[in-house]
Each structure stands twice: as C-alpha cells, then as structure tokens.
PDB file of N, CA and C in Angstrom:
ATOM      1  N   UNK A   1      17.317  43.291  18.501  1.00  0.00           N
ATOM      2  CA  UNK A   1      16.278  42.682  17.698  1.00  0.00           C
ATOM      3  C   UNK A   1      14.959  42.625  18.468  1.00  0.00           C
ATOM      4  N   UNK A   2      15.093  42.331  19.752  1.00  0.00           N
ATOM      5  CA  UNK A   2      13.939  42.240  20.582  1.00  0.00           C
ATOM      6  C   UNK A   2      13.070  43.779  20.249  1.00  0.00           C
ATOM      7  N   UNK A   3      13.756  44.464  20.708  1.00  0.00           N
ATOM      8  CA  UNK A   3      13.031  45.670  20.719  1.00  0.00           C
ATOM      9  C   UNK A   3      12.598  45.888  19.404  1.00  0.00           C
ATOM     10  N   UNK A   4      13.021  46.044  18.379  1.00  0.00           N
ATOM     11  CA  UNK A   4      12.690  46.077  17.236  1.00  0.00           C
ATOM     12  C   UNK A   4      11.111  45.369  16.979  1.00  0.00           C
ATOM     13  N   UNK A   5      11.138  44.269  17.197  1.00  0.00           N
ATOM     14  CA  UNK A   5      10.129  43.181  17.504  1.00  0.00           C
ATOM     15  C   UNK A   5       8.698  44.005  18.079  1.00  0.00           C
ATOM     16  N   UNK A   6       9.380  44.265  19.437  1.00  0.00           N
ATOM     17  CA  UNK A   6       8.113  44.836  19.928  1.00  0.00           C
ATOM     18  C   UNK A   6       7.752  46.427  19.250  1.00  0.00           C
ATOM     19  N   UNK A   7       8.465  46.791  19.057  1.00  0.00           N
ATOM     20  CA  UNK A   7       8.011  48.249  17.923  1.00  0.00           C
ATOM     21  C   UNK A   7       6.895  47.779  17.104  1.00  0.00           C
ATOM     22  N   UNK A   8       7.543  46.705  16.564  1.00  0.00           N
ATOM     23  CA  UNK A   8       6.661  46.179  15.238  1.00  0.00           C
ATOM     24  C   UNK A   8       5.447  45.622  15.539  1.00  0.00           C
ATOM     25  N   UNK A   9       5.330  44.698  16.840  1.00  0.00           N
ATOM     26  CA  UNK A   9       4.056  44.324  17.319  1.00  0.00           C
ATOM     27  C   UNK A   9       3.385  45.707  17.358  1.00  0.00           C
ATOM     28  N   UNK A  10       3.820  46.584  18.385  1.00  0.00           N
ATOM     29  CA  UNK A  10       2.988  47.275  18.746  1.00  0.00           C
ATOM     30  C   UNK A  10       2.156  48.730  17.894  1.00  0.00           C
ATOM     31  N   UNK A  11       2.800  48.357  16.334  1.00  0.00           N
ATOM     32  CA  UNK A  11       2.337  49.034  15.249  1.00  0.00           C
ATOM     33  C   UNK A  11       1.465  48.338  14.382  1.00  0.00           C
ATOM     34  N   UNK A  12       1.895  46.746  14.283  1.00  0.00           N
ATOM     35  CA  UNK A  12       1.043  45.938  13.509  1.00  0.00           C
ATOM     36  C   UNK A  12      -0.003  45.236  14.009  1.00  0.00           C
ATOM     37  N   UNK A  13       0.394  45.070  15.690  1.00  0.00           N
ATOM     38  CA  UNK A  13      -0.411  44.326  16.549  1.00  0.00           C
ATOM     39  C   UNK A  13      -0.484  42.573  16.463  1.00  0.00           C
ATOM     40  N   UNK A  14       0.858  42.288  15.526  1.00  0.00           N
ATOM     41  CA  UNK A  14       1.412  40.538  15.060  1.00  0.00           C
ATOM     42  C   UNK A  14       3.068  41.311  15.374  1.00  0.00           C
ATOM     43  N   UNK A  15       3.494  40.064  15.285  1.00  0.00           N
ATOM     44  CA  UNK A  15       5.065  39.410  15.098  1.00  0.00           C
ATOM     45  C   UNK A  15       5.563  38.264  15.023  1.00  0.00           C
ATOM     46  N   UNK A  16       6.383  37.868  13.872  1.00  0.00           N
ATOM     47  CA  UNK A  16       6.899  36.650  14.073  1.00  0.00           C
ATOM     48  C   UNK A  16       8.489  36.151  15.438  1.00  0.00           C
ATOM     49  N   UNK A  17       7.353  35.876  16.783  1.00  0.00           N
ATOM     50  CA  UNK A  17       8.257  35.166  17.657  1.00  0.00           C
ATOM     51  C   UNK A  17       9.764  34.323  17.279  1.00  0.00           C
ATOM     52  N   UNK A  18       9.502  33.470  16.125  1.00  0.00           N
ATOM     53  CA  UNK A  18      10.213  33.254  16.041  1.00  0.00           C
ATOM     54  C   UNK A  18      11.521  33.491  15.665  1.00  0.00           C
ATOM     55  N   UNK A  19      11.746  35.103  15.023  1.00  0.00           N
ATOM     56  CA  UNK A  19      12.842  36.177  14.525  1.00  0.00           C
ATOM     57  C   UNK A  19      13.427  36.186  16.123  1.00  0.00           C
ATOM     58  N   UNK A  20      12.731  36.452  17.153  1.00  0.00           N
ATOM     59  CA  UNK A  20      13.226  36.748  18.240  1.00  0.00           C
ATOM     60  C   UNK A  20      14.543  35.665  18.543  1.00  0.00           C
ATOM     61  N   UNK A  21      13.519  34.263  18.583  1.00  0.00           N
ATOM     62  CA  UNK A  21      14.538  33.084  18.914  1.00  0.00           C
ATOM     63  C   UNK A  21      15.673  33.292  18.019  1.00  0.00           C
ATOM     64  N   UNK A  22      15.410  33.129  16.861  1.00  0.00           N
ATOM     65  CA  UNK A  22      16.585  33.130  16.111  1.00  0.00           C
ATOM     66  C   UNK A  22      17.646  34.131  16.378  1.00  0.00           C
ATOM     67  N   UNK A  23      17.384  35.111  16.330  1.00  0.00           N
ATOM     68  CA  UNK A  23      18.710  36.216  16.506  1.00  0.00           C
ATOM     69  C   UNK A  23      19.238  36.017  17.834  1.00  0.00           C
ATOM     70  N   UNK A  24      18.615  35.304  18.931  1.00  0.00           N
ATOM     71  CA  UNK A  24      19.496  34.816  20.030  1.00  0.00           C
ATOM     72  C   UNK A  24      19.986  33.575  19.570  1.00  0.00           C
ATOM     73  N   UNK A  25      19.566  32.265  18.868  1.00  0.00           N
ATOM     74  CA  UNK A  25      20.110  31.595  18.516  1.00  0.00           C
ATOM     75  C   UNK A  25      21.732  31.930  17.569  1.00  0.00           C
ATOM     76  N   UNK A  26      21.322  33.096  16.573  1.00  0.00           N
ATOM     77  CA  UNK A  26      22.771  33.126  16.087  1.00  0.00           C
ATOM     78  C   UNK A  26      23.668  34.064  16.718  1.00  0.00           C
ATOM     79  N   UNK A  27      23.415  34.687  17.900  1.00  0.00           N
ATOM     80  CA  UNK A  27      24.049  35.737  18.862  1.00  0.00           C
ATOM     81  C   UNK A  27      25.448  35.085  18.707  1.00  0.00           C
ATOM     82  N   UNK A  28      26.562  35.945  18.740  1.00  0.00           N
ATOM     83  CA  UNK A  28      27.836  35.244  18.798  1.00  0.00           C
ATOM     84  C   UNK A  28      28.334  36.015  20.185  1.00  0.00           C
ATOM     85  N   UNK A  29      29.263  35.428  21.218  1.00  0.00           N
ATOM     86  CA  UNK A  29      29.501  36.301  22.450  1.00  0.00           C
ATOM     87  C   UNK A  29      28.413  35.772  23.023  1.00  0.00           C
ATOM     88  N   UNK A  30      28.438  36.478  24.210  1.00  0.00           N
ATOM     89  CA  UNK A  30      27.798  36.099  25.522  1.00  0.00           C
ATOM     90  C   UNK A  30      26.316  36.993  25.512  1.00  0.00           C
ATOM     91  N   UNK A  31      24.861  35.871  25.750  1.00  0.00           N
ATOM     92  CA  UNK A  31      23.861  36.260  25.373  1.00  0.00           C
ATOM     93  C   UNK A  31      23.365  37.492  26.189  1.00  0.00           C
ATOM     94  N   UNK A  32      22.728  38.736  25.383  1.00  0.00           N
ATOM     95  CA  UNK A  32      22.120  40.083  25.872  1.00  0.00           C
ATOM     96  C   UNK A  32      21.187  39.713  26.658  1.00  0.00           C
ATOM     97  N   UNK A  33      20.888  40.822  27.701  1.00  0.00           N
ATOM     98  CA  UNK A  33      20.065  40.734  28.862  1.00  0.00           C
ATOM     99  C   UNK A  33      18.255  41.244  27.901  1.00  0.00           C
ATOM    100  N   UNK A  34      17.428  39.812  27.459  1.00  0.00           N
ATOM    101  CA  UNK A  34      16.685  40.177  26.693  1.00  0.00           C
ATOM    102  C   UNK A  34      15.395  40.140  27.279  1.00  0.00           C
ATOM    103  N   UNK A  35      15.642  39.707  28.986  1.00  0.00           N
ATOM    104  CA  UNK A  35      14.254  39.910  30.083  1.00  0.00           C
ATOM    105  C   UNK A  35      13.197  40.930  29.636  1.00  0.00           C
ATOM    106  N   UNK A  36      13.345  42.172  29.473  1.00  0.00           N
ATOM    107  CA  UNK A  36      12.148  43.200  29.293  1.00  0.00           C
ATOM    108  C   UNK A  36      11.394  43.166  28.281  1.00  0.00           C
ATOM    109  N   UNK A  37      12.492  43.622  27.231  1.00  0.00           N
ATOM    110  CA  UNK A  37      11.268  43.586  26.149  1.00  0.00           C
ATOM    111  C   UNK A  37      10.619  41.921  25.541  1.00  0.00           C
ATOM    112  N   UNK A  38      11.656  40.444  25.767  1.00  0.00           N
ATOM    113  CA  UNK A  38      10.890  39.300  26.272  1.00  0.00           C
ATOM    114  C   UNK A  38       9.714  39.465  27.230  1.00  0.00           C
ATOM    115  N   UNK A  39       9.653  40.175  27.997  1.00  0.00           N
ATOM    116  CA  UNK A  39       8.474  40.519  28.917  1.00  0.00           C
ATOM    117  C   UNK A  39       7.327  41.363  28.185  1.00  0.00           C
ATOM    118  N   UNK A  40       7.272  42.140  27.301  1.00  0.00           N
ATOM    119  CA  UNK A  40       6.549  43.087  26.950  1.00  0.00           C
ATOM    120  C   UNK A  40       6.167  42.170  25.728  1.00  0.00           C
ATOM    121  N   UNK A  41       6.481  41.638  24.917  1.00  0.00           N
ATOM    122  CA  UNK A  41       6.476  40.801  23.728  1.00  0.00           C
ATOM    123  C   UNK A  41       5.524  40.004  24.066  1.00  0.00           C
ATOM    124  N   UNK A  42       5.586  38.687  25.016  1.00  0.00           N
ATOM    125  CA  UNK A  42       5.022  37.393  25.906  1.00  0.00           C
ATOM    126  C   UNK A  42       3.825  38.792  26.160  1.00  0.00           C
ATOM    127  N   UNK A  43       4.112  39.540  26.978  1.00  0.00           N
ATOM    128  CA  UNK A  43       2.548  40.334  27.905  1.00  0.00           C
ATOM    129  C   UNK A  43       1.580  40.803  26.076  1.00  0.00           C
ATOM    130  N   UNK A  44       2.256  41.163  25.169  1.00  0.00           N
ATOM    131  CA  UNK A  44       1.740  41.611  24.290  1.00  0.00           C
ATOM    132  C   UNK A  44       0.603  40.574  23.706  1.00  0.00           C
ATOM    133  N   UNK A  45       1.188  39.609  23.438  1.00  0.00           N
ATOM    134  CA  UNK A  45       0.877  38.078  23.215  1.00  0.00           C
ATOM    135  C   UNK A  45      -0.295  37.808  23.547  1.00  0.00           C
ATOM    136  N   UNK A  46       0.153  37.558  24.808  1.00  0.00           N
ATOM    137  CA  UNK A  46      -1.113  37.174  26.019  1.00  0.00           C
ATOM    138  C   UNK A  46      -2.088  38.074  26.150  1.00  0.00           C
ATOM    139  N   UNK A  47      -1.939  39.540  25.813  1.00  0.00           N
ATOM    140  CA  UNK A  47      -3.014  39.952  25.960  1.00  0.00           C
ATOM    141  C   UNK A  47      -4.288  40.067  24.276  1.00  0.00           C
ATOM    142  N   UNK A  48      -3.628  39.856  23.817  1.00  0.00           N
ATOM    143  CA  UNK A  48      -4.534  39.601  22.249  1.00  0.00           C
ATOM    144  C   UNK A  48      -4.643  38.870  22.794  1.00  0.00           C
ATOM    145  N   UNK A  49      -3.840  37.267  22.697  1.00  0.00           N
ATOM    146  CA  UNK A  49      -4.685  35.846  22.435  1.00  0.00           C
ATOM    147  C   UNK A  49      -3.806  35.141  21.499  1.00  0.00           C
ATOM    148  N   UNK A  50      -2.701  36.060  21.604  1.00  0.00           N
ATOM    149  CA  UNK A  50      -2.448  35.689  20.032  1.00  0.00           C
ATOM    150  C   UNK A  50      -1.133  34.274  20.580  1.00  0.00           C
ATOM    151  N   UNK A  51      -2.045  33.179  20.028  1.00  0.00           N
ATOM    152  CA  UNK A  51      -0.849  32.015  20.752  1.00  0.00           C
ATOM    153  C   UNK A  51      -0.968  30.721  19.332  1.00  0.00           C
ATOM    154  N   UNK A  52      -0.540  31.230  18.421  1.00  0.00           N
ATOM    155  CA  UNK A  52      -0.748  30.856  17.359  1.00  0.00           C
ATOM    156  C   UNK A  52       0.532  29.484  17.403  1.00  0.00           C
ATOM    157  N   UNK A  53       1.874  29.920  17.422  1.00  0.00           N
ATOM    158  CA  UNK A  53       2.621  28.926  18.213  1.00  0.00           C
ATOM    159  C   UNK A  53       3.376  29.283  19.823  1.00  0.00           C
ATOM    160  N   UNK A  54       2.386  28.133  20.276  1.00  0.00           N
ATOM    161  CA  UNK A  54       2.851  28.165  21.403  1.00  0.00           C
ATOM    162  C   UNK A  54       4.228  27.697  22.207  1.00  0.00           C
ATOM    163  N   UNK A  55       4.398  26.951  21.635  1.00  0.00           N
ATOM    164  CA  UNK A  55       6.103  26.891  22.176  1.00  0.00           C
ATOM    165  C   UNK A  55       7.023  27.982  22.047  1.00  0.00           C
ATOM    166  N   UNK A  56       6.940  28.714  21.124  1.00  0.00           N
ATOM    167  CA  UNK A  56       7.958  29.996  20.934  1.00  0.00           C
ATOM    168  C   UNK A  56       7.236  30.978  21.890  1.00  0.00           C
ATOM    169  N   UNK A  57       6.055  30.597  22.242  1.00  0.00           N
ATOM    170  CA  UNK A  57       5.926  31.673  23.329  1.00  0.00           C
ATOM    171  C   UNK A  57       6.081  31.545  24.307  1.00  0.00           C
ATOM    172  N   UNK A  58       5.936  30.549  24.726  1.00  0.00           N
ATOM    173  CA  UNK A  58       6.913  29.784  26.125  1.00  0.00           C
ATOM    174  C   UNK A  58       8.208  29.731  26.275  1.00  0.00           C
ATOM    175  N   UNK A  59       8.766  30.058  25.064  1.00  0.00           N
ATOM    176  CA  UNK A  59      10.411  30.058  25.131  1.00  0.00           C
ATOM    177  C   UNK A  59      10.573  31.616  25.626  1.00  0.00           C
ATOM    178  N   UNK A  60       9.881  32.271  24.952  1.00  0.00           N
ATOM    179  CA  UNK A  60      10.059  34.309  24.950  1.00  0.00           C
ATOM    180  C   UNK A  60       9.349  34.315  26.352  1.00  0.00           C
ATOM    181  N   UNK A  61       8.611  33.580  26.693  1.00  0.00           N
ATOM    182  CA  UNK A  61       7.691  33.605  28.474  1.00  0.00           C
ATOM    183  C   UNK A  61       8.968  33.360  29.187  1.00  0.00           C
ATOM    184  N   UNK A  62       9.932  32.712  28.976  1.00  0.00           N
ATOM    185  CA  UNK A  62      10.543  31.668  29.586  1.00  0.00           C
ATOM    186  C   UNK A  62      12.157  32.539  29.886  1.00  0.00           C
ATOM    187  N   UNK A  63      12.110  33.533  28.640  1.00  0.00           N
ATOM    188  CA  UNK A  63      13.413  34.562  28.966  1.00  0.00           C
ATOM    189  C   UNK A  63      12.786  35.359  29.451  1.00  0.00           C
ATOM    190  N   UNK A  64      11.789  36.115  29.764  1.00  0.00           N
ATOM    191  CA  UNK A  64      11.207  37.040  30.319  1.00  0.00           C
ATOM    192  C   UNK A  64      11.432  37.031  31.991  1.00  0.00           C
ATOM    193  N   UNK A  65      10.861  35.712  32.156  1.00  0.00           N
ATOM    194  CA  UNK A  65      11.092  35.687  33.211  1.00  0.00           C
ATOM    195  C   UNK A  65      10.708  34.655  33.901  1.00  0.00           C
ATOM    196  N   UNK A  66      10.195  34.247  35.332  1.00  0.00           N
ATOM    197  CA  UNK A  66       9.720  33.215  35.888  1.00  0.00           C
ATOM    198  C   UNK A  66       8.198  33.437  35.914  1.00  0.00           C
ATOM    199  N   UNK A  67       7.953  34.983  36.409  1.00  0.00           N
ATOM    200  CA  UNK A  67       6.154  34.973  36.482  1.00  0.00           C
ATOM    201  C   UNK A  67       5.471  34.971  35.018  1.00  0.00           C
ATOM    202  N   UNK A  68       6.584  35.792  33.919  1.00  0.00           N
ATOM    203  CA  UNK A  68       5.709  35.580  32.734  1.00  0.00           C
ATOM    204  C   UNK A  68       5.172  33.980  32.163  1.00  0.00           C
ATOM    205  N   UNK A  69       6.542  33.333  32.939  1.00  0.00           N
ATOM    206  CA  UNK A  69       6.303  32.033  32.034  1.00  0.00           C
ATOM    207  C   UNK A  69       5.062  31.412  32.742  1.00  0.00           C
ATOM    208  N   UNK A  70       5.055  31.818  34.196  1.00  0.00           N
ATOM    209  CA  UNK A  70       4.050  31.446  34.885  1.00  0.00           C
ATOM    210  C   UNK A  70       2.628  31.703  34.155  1.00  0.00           C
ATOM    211  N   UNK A  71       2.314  32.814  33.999  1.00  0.00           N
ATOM    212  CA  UNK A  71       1.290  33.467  33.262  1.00  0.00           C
ATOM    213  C   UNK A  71       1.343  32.574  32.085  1.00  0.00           C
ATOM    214  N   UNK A  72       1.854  32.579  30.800  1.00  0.00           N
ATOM    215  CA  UNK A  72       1.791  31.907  29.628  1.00  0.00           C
ATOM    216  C   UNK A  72       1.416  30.297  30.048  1.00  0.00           C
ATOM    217  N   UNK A  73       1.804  29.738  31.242  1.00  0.00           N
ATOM    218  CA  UNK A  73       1.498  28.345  31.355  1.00  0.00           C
ATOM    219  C   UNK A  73      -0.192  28.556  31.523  1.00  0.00           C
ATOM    220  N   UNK A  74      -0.596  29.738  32.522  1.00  0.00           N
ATOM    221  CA  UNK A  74      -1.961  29.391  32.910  1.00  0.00           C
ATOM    222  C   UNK A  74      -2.908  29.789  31.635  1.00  0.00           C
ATOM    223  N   UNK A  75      -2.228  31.062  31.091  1.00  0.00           N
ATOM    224  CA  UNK A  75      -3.115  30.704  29.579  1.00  0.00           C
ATOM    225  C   UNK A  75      -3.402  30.052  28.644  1.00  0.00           C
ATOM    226  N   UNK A  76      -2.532  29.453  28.536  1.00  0.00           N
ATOM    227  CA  UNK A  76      -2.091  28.466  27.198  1.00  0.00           C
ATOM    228  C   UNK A  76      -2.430  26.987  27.817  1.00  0.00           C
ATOM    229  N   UNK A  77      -2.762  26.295  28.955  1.00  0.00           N
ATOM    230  CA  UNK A  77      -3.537  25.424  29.510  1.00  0.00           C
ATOM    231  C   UNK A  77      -4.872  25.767  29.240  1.00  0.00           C
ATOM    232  N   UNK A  78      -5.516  27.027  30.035  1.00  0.00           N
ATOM    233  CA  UNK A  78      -6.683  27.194  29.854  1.00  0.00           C
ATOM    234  C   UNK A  78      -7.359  26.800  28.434  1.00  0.00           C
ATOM    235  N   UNK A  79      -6.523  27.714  27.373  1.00  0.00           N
ATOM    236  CA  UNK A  79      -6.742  27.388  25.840  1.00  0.00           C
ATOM    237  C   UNK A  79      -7.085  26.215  26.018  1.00  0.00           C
ATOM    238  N   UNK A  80      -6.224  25.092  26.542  1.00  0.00           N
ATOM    239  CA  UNK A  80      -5.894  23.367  25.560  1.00  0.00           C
ATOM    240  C   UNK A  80      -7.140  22.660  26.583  1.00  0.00           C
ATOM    241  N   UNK A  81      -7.811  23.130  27.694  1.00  0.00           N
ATOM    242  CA  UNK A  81      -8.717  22.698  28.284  1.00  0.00           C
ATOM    243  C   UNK A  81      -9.982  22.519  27.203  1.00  0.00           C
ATOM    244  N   UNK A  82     -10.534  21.115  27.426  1.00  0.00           N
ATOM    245  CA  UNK A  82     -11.768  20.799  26.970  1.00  0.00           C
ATOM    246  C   UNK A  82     -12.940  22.349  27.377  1.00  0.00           C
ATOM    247  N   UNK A  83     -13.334  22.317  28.500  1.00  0.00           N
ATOM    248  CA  UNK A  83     -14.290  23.343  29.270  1.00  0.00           C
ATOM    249  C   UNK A  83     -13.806  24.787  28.358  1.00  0.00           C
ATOM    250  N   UNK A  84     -12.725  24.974  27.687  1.00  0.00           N
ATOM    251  CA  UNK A  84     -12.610  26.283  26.589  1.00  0.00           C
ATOM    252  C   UNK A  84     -13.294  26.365  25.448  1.00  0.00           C
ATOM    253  N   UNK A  85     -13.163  25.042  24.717  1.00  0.00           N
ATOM    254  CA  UNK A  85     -13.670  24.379  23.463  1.00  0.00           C
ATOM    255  C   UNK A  85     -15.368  24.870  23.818  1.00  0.00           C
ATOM    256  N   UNK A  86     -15.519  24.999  22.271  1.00  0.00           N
ATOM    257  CA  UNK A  86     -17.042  25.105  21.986  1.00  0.00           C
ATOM    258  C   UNK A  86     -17.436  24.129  21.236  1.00  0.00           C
ATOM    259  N   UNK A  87     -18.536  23.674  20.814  1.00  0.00           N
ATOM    260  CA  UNK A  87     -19.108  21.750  19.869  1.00  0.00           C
ATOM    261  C   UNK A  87     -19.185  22.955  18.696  1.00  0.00           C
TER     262      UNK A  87
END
C-alpha cells in the first residue's frame, strides 16, 4: 500500500496519509518493513509543505525512521512558531 501511495503522490503531487496508517493498522501477521517508501512519502511531504495533518505525518516520519522524524519535528515546529506567522 505504501508504495502505491507514493506512486500516487508522485503523479498527483497529494495523498491521503492516512490510507497509509490504516492499511498498517488492519495488517494481519507481523508488520511489513514500511521504512523506505515511509521515508520517501514524509520527504515528499516535507518538501511541498504539504502538512495539512500533522500528526499522520509524524506517525509516517516516525516509521521512516529516526532522522525523518527528526526532520518533520524541525519543520512542523518551525510552521507552529509565532516568527512564521504573518498579521
């Protein structure tokens, strides 16, 4: 499903994150190694802007890996910083 996902981002340039969670949520058996393309998905993300909900992207940051999630924390702070905001 992941991969699928990122096909689709990378044709439509959107995806709903949350299809991702879910199909690991209803995974039956022992969960697939979903690090990469979680990595390419989160990097896809981050590089639009596109952080529309942010918790599901911290979750997909968060299977990716340790530096992605790292990365998604420093963006997605920056966002919620006052000094981002415009009046």
């Amino acid at each position: 499903m992941f991969e699928v996902l990122v096909a689709a981002y990378e044709k439509r340039g959107e995806v709903d994150l949350t299809l991702a969670l879910a199909a690991l949520e209803h995974c039956t058996g022992p969960r697939p190694d979903v690090s990469a393309p979680a990595r390419t998905l989160a990097g896809l993300c981050l590089e639009q802007g596109s952080a529309r909900r942010p918790y599901t992207l911290l979750a997909i940051a968060g299977l990716a890996g340790e530096g992605t999630l790292r990365k998604a924390l420093h963006v997605l702070s920056a966002d919620a910083s006052p000094s981002s905001r415009t009046s």
